[in-house]
Protein backbone atom coordinates (compact mmCIF):
# COMPACT_ATOMS: atom_id res chain seq x y z
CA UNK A 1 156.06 72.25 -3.35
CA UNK A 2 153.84 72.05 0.30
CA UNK A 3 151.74 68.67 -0.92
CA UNK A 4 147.90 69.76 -0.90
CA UNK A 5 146.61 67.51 1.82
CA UNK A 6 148.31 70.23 3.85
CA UNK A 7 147.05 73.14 1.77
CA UNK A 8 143.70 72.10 2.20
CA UNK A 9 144.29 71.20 5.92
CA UNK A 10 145.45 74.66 6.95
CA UNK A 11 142.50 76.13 4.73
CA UNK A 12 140.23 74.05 6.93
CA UNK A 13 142.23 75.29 9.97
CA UNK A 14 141.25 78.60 9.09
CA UNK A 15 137.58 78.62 8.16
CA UNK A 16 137.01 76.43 11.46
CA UNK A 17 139.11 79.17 13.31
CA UNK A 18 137.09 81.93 12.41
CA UNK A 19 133.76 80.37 12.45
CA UNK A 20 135.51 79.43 16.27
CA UNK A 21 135.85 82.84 16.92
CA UNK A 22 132.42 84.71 15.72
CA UNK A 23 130.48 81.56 17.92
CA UNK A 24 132.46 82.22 20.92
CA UNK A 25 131.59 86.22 20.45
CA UNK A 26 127.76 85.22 19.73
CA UNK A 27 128.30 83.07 23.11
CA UNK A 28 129.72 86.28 24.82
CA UNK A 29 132.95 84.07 26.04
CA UNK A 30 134.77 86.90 23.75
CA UNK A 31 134.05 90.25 24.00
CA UNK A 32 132.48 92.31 20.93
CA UNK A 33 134.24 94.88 21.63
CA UNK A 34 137.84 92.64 20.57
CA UNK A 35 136.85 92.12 17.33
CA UNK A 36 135.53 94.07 14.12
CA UNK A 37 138.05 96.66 15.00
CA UNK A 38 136.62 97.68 17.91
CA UNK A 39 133.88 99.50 15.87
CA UNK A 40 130.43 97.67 17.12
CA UNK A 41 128.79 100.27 19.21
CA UNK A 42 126.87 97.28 20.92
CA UNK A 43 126.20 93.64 21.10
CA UNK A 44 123.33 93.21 18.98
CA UNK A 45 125.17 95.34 16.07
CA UNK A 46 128.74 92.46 16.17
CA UNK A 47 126.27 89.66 16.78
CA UNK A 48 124.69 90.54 12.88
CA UNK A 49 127.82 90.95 11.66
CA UNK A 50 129.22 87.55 13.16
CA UNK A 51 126.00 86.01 11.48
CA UNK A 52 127.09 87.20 8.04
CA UNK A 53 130.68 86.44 8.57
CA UNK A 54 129.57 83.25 10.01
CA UNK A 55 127.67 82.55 6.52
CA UNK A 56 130.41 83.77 4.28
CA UNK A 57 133.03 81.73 6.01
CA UNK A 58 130.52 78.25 5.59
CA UNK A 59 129.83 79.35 1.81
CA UNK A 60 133.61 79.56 1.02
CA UNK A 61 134.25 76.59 3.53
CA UNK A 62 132.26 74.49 1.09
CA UNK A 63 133.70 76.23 -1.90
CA UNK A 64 137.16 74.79 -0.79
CA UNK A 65 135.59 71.32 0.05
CA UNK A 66 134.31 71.38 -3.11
CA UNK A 67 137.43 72.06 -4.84
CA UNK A 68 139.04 68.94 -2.81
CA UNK A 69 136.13 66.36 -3.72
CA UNK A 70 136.22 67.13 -7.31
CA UNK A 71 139.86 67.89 -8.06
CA UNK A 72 139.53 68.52 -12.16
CA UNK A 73 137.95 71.99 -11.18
CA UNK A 74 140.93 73.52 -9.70
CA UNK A 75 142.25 73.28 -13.48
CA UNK A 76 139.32 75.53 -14.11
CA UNK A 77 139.19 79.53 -14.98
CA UNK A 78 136.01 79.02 -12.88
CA UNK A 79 138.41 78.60 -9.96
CA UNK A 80 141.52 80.75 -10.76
CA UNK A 81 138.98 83.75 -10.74
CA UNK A 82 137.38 82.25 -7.22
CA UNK A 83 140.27 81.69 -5.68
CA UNK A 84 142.02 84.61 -6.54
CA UNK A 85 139.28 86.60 -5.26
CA UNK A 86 139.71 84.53 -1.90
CA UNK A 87 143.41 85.53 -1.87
CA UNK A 88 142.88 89.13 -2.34
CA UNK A 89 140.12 89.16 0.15
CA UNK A 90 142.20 87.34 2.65
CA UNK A 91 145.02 89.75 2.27
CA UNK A 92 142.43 92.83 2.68
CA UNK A 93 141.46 90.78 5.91
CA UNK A 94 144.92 90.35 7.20
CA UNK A 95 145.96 93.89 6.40
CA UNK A 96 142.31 95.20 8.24
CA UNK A 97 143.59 93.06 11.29
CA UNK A 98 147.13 94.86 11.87
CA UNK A 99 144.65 98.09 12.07
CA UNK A 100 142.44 96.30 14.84
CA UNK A 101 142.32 95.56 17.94
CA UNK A 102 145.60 93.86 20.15
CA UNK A 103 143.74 90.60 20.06
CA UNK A 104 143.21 90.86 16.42
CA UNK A 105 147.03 91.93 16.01
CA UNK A 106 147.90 89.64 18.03
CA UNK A 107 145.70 86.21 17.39
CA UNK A 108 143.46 86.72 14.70
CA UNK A 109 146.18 88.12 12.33
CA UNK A 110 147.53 84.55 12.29
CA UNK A 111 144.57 82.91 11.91
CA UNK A 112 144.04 85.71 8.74
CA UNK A 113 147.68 84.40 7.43
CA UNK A 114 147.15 80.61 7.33
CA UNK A 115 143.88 81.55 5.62
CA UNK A 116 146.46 83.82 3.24
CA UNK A 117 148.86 80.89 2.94
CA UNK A 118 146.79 78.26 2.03
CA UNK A 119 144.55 80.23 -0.29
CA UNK A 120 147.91 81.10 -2.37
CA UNK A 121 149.01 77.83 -2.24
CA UNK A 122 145.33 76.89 -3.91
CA UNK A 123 145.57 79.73 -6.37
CA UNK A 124 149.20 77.88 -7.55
CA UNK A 125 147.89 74.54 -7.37
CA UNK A 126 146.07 76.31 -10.38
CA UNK A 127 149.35 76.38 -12.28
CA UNK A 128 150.36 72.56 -11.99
């Protein structure tokens, strides 16, 4: 089994990517229109919905620290329901980036399947 030092490592890979990527569109250094699907009419309609994807990526990002610092809760229901929600959302986002844009196909679908990855690995350290 993948030890979980490196589980958690690529799950903090991916929440820093994605935060990454919605400050660099609120910066304008990438284009709104690359993102989302293509389906912001303007700036000021991605730039709320990087906020809120910016706050649901730090919420979960300290859901997952939280799971490292206190270790005993990943035996939890608590977190097989959590995290198995994660994994199902982060297979909805992966799948919802293959539809996008070409740079979601072709860079944020990667960062979408290390999120995948890792969040399956955490639902199965569940099981140990």
């Amino acid at each position: 089994m993948i030890p979980i030092e490196i589980t958690y490592s690529l799950a903090f890979l991916f929440y820093i990517s994605v935060f990454l990527i919605h400050v660099l569109v609120l910066n304008g250094k990438i284009s709104f229109k690359l993102v989302n699907g293509g389906r912001s009419k303007n700036f000021k309609e991605q730039q709320k919905q990087s906020q809120v994807s910016i706050l649901i990526v730090v919420i979960f990002f300290i859901y997952v620290l939280g799971t490292m610092l206190f270790p005993s809760f990943r035996g939890t229901i608590v977190f097989l329901v959590i995290t198995s929600l994660l994994v199902l959302l982060w297979l909805l986002g992966t799948l919802m980036q293959l539809l996008g844009t070409k740079f979601e196909k072709r860079v944020v679908v990667w960062i979408n399947l290390i999120g995948l990855c890792s969040h399956i690995l955490l639902l199965i350290s569940y099981f140990e």
